[in-house]
C-alpha atoms as a PDB file:
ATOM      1  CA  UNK A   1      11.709   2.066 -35.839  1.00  0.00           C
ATOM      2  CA  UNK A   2      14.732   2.573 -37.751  1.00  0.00           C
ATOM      3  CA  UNK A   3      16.361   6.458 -37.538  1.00  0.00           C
ATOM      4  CA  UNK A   4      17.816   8.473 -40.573  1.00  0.00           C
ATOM      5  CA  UNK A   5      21.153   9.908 -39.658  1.00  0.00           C
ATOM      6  CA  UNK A   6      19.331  13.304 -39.246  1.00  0.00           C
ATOM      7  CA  UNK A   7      16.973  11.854 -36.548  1.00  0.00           C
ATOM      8  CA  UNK A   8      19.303  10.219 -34.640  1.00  0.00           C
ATOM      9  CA  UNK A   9      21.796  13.223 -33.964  1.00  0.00           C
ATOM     10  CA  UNK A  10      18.645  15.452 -33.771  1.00  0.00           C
ATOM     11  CA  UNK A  11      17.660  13.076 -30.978  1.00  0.00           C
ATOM     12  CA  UNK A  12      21.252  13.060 -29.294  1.00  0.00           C
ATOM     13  CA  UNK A  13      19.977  17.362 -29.409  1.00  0.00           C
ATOM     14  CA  UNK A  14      17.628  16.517 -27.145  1.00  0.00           C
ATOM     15  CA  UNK A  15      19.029  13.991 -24.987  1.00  0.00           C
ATOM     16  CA  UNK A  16      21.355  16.476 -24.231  1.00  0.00           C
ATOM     17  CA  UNK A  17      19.508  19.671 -24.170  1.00  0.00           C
ATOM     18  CA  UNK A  18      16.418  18.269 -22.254  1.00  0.00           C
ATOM     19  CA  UNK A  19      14.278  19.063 -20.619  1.00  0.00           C
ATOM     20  CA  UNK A  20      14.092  21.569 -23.954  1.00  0.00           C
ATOM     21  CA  UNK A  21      11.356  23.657 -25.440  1.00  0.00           C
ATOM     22  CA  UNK A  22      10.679  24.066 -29.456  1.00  0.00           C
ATOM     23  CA  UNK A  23      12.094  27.387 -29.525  1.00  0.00           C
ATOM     24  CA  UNK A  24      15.511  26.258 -28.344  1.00  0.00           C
ATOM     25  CA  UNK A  25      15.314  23.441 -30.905  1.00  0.00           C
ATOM     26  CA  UNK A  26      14.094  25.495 -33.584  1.00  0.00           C
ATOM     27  CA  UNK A  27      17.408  27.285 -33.314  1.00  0.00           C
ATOM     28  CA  UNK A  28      19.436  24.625 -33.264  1.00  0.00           C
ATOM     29  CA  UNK A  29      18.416  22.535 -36.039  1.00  0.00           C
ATOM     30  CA  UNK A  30      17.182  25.497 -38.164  1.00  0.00           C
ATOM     31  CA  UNK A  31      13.807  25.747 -38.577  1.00  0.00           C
ATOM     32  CA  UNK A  32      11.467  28.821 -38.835  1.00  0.00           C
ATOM     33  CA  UNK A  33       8.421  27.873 -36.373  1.00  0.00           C
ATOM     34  CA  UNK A  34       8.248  25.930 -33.378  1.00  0.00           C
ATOM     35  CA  UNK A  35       5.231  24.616 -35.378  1.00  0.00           C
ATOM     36  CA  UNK A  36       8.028  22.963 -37.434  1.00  0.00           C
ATOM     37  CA  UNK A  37       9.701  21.123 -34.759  1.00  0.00           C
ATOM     38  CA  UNK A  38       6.593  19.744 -33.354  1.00  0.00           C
ATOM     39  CA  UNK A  39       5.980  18.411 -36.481  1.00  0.00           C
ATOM     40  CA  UNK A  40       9.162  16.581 -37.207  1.00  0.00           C
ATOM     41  CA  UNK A  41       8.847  15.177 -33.160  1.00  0.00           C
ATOM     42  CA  UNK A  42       5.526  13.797 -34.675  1.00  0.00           C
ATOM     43  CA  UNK A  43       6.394  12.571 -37.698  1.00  0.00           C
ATOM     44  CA  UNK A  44      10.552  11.231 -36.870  1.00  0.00           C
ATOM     45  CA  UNK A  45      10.535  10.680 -33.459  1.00  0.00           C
ATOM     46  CA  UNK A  46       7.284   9.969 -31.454  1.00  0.00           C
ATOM     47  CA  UNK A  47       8.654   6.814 -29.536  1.00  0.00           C
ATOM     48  CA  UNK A  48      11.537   8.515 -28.529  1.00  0.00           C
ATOM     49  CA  UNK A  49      10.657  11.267 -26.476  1.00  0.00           C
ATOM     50  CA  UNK A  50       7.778  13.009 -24.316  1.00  0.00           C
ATOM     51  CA  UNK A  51       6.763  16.479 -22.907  1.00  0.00           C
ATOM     52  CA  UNK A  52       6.749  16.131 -18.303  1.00  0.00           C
ATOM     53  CA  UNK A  53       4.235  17.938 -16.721  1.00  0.00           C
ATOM     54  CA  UNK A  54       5.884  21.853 -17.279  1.00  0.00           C
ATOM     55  CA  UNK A  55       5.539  20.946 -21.448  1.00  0.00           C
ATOM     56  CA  UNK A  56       8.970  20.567 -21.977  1.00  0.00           C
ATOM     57  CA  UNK A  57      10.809  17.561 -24.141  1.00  0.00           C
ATOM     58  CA  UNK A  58      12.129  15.300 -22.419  1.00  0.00           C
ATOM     59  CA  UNK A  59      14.125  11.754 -24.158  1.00  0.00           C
ATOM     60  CA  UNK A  60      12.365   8.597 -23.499  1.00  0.00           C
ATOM     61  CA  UNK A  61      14.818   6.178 -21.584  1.00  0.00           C
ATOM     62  CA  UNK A  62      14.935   4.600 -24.737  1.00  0.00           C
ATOM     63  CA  UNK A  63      16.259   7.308 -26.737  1.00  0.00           C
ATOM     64  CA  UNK A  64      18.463   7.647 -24.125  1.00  0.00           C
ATOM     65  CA  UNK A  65      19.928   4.591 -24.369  1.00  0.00           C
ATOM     66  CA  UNK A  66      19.958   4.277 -28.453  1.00  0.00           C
ATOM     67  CA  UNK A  67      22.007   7.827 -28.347  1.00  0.00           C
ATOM     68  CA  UNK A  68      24.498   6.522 -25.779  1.00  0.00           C
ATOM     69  CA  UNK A  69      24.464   2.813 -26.790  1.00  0.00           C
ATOM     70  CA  UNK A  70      23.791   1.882 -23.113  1.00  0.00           C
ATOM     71  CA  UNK A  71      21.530  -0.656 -22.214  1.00  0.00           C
ATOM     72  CA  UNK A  72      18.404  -0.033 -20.300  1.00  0.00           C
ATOM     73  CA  UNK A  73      19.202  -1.731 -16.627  1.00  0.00           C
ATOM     74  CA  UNK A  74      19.487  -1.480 -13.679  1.00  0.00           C
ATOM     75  CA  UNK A  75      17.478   1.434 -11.026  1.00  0.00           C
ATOM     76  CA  UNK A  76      15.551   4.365 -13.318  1.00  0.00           C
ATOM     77  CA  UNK A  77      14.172   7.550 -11.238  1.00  0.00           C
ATOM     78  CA  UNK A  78      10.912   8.420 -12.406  1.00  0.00           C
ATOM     79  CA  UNK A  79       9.433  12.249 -11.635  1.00  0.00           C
ATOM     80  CA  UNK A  80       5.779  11.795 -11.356  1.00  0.00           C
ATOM     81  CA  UNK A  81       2.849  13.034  -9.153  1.00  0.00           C
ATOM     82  CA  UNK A  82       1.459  11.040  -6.399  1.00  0.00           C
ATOM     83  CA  UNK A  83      -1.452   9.560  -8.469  1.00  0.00           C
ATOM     84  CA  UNK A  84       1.442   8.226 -10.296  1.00  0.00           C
ATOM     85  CA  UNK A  85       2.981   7.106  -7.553  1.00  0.00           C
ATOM     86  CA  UNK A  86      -0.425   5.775  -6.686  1.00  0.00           C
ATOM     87  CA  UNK A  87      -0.754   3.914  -9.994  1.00  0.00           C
ATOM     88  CA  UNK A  88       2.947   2.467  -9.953  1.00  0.00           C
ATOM     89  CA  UNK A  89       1.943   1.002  -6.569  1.00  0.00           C
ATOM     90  CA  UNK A  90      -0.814  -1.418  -7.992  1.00  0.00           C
ATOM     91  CA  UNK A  91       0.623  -2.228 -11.273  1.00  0.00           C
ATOM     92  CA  UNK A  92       1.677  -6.069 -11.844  1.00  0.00           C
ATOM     93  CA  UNK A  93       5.116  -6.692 -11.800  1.00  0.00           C
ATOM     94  CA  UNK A  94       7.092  -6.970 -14.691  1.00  0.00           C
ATOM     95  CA  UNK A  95       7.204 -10.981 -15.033  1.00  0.00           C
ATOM     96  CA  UNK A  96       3.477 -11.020 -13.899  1.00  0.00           C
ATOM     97  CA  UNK A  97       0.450 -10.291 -16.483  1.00  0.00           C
ATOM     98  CA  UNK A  98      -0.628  -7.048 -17.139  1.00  0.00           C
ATOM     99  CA  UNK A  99      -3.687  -5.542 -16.424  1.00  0.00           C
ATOM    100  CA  UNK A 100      -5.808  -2.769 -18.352  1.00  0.00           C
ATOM    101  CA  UNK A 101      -6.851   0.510 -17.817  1.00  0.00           C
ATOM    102  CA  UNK A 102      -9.948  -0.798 -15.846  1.00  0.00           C
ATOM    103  CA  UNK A 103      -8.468  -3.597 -13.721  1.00  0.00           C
ATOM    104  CA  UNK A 104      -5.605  -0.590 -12.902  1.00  0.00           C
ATOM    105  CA  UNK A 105      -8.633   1.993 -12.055  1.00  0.00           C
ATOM    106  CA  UNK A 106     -10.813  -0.993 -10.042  1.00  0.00           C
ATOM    107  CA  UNK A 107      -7.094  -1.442  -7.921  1.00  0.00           C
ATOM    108  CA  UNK A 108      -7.153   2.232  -7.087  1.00  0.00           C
ATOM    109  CA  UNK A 109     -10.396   2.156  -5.720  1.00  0.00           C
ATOM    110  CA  UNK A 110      -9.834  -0.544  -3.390  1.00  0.00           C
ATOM    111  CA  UNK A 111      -7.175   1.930  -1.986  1.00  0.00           C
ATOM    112  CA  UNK A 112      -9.379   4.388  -1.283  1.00  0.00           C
ATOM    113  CA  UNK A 113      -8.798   6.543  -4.568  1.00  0.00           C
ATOM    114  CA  UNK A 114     -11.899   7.070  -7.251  1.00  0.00           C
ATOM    115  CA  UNK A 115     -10.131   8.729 -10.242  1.00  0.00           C
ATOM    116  CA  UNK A 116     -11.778   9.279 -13.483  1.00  0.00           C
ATOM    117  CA  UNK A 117     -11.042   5.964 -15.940  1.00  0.00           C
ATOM    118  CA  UNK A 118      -9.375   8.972 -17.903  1.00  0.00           C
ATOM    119  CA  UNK A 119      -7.234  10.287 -15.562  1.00  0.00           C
ATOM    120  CA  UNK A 120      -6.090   6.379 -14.935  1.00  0.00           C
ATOM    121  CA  UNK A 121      -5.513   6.054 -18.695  1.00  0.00           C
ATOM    122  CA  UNK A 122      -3.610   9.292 -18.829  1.00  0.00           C
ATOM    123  CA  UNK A 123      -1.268   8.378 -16.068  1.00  0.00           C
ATOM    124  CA  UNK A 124      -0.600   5.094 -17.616  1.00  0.00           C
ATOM    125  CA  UNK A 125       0.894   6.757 -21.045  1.00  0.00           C
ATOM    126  CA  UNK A 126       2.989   9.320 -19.457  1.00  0.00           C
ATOM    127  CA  UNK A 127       4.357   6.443 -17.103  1.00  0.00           C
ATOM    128  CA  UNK A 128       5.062   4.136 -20.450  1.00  0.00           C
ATOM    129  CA  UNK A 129       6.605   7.382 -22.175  1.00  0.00           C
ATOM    130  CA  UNK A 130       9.070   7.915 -18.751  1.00  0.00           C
ATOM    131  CA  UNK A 131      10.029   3.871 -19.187  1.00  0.00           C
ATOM    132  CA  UNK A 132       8.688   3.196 -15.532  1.00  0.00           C
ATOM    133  CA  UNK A 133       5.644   1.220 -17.183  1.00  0.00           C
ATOM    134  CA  UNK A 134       5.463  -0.948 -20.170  1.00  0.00           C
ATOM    135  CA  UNK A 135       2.346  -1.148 -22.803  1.00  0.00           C
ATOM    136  CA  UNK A 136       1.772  -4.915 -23.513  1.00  0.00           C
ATOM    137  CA  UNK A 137      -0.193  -4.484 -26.979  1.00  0.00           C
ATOM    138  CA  UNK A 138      -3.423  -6.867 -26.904  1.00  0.00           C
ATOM    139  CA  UNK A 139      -7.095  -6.432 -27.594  1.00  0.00           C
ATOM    140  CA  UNK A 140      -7.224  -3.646 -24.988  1.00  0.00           C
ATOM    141  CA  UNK A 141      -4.027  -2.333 -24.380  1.00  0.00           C
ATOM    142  CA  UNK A 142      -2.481  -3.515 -20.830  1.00  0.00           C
ATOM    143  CA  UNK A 143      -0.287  -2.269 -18.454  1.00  0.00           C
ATOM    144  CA  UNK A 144       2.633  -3.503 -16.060  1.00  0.00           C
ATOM    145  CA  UNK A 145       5.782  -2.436 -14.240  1.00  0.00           C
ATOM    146  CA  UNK A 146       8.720  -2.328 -16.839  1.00  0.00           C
ATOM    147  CA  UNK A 147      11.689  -3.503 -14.116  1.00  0.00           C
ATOM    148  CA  UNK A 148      11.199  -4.628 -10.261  1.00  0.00           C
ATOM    149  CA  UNK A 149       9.781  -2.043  -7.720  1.00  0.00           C
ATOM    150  CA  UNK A 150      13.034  -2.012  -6.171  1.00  0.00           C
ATOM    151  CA  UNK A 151      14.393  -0.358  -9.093  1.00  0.00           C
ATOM    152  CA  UNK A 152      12.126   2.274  -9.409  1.00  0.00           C
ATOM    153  CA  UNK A 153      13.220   5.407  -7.469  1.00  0.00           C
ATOM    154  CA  UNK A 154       9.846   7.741  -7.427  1.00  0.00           C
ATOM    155  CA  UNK A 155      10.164  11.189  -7.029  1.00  0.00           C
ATOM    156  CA  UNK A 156       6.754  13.272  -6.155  1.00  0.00           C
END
Protein backbone atom coordinates (compact mmCIF):
# COMPACT_ATOMS: atom_id res chain seq x y z
CA UNK A 1 0.00 0.00 0.00
CA UNK A 2 1.51 3.07 -1.16
CA UNK A 3 1.10 6.37 1.44
CA UNK A 4 0.23 10.03 0.34
CA UNK A 5 2.60 12.44 1.96
CA UNK A 6 -0.29 13.29 4.40
CA UNK A 7 -0.54 9.62 5.59
CA UNK A 8 2.79 9.00 6.07
CA UNK A 9 3.66 12.01 8.48
CA UNK A 10 0.16 11.46 10.01
CA UNK A 11 1.48 7.97 10.70
CA UNK A 12 5.01 9.22 12.03
CA UNK A 13 1.94 11.24 14.62
CA UNK A 14 1.27 8.17 15.85
CA UNK A 15 4.36 6.32 15.96
CA UNK A 16 5.36 8.87 18.11
CA UNK A 17 2.41 9.76 20.15
CA UNK A 18 1.27 6.08 20.75
CA UNK A 19 -0.23 4.49 22.52
CA UNK A 20 -2.76 7.64 21.48
CA UNK A 21 -6.48 8.10 21.61
CA UNK A 22 -8.69 9.99 18.72
CA UNK A 23 -9.11 12.95 20.75
CA UNK A 24 -5.39 13.65 20.98
CA UNK A 25 -5.18 13.06 17.22
CA UNK A 26 -8.10 14.99 16.41
CA UNK A 27 -6.15 17.94 17.76
CA UNK A 28 -3.26 17.44 16.14
CA UNK A 29 -4.14 16.93 12.67
CA UNK A 30 -7.28 19.14 12.85
CA UNK A 31 -10.27 17.51 12.67
CA UNK A 32 -13.68 18.20 14.38
CA UNK A 33 -14.80 14.56 15.69
CA UNK A 34 -12.95 11.71 16.81
CA UNK A 35 -15.50 10.12 14.42
CA UNK A 36 -13.23 11.78 11.79
CA UNK A 37 -10.05 10.25 12.74
CA UNK A 38 -11.41 6.84 12.96
CA UNK A 39 -12.43 7.22 9.68
CA UNK A 40 -9.28 8.32 7.99
CA UNK A 41 -7.40 5.20 10.27
CA UNK A 42 -10.00 3.14 8.21
CA UNK A 43 -9.84 4.41 5.09
CA UNK A 44 -5.55 5.60 4.92
CA UNK A 45 -4.07 3.52 7.23
CA UNK A 46 -5.63 0.14 8.34
CA UNK A 47 -2.36 -2.01 7.87
CA UNK A 48 -0.45 0.25 9.74
CA UNK A 49 -1.69 0.42 13.05
CA UNK A 50 -4.03 -1.28 15.82
CA UNK A 51 -5.94 -0.41 19.08
CA UNK A 52 -4.11 -2.97 22.46
CA UNK A 53 -6.40 -4.12 24.81
CA UNK A 54 -7.08 -0.40 26.83
CA UNK A 55 -8.46 0.94 23.00
CA UNK A 56 -5.71 2.99 22.37
CA UNK A 57 -3.63 3.28 18.81
CA UNK A 58 -0.88 1.77 18.75
CA UNK A 59 1.73 1.60 15.19
CA UNK A 60 2.02 -1.76 13.72
CA UNK A 61 5.82 -2.80 13.71
CA UNK A 62 5.49 -2.13 10.27
CA UNK A 63 4.57 1.37 10.40
CA UNK A 64 7.15 1.56 12.67
CA UNK A 65 9.66 0.62 10.57
CA UNK A 66 8.34 2.51 7.19
CA UNK A 67 8.39 5.90 9.50
CA UNK A 68 11.94 5.25 10.70
CA UNK A 69 13.26 3.41 7.59
CA UNK A 70 14.49 0.56 9.88
CA UNK A 71 14.17 -2.82 8.99
CA UNK A 72 12.06 -5.24 10.85
CA UNK A 73 14.83 -7.70 12.66
CA UNK A 74 16.02 -8.87 15.12
CA UNK A 75 14.02 -9.57 19.01
CA UNK A 76 10.27 -7.70 19.04
CA UNK A 77 8.44 -7.57 22.65
CA UNK A 78 4.98 -8.35 22.26
CA UNK A 79 2.29 -7.21 25.25
CA UNK A 80 -0.34 -9.79 25.17
CA UNK A 81 -2.48 -11.85 27.65
CA UNK A 82 -1.67 -15.32 28.54
CA UNK A 83 -4.09 -16.92 25.99
CA UNK A 84 -1.81 -15.13 23.74
CA UNK A 85 0.96 -16.31 25.19
CA UNK A 86 -0.86 -19.60 25.02
CA UNK A 87 -1.47 -19.29 21.27
CA UNK A 88 2.20 -18.03 20.42
CA UNK A 89 3.30 -21.26 22.14
CA UNK A 90 1.68 -23.69 19.51
CA UNK A 91 2.02 -21.69 16.44
CA UNK A 92 4.44 -23.19 13.60
CA UNK A 93 7.52 -21.58 13.27
CA UNK A 94 8.19 -19.12 10.84
CA UNK A 95 10.01 -21.40 8.07
CA UNK A 96 7.43 -24.20 8.92
CA UNK A 97 3.71 -24.22 7.34
CA UNK A 98 1.09 -22.48 8.85
CA UNK A 99 -1.81 -23.70 10.33
CA UNK A 100 -5.51 -22.23 10.55
CA UNK A 101 -7.68 -21.06 13.01
CA UNK A 102 -8.85 -24.71 13.72
CA UNK A 103 -5.59 -26.67 13.64
CA UNK A 104 -4.37 -23.51 16.17
CA UNK A 105 -7.70 -24.10 18.43
CA UNK A 106 -7.34 -28.28 18.12
CA UNK A 107 -3.35 -27.44 19.52
CA UNK A 108 -4.80 -25.59 22.46
CA UNK A 109 -6.88 -28.24 23.47
CA UNK A 110 -4.33 -30.79 23.60
CA UNK A 111 -2.81 -28.38 26.26
CA UNK A 112 -5.47 -28.49 28.33
CA UNK A 113 -7.20 -25.13 27.11
CA UNK A 114 -10.93 -25.27 25.33
CA UNK A 115 -11.36 -21.66 24.04
CA UNK A 116 -14.13 -20.65 21.85
CA UNK A 117 -12.90 -21.05 17.86
CA UNK A 118 -13.67 -17.18 18.22
CA UNK A 119 -11.69 -16.28 20.88
CA UNK A 120 -8.73 -18.38 18.93
CA UNK A 121 -9.49 -16.34 15.79
CA UNK A 122 -9.50 -13.11 17.72
CA UNK A 123 -6.18 -13.71 19.32
CA UNK A 124 -4.68 -14.59 16.06
CA UNK A 125 -5.50 -10.93 14.43
CA UNK A 126 -4.41 -8.88 17.28
CA UNK A 127 -1.12 -11.08 17.33
CA UNK A 128 -0.70 -10.42 13.28
CA UNK A 129 -1.59 -6.59 13.97
CA UNK A 130 1.41 -6.54 16.98
CA UNK A 131 3.89 -8.29 14.12
CA UNK A 132 4.46 -11.36 16.55
CA UNK A 133 2.31 -13.56 14.01
CA UNK A 134 2.08 -13.52 10.32
CA UNK A 135 -1.31 -14.15 8.13
CA UNK A 136 -0.29 -16.50 5.21
CA UNK A 137 -3.34 -15.63 2.77
CA UNK A 138 -4.82 -19.07 1.32
CA UNK A 139 -8.24 -20.61 1.04
CA UNK A 140 -8.68 -20.26 4.81
CA UNK A 141 -6.48 -17.85 6.12
CA UNK A 142 -3.39 -19.48 8.16
CA UNK A 143 -1.32 -18.61 10.81
CA UNK A 144 2.48 -18.88 11.92
CA UNK A 145 5.19 -17.27 14.02
CA UNK A 146 6.57 -14.15 12.08
CA UNK A 147 10.50 -14.52 13.48
CA UNK A 148 12.04 -17.47 15.79
CA UNK A 149 10.62 -17.97 19.38
CA UNK A 150 13.80 -16.82 20.62
CA UNK A 151 13.06 -13.49 19.38
CA UNK A 152 9.90 -13.02 20.77
CA UNK A 153 10.04 -11.38 24.25
CA UNK A 154 6.25 -11.93 25.72
CA UNK A 155 5.06 -9.77 28.19
CA UNK A 156 1.66 -10.92 30.15
Amino acid sequence: MSLSEEALERLADIVERQPTKNAELQAAWGMDSGSEVHSYLEAELSEYYYRNDDSLICATPEAEALVTGEELEGPRTVDTDAFGAAVLDVLPGPEEEPQSVVATLQDLRETGRDPPVEEVRSALHTLADRGAVERVRTTVPTFRLALPREDLDVRE
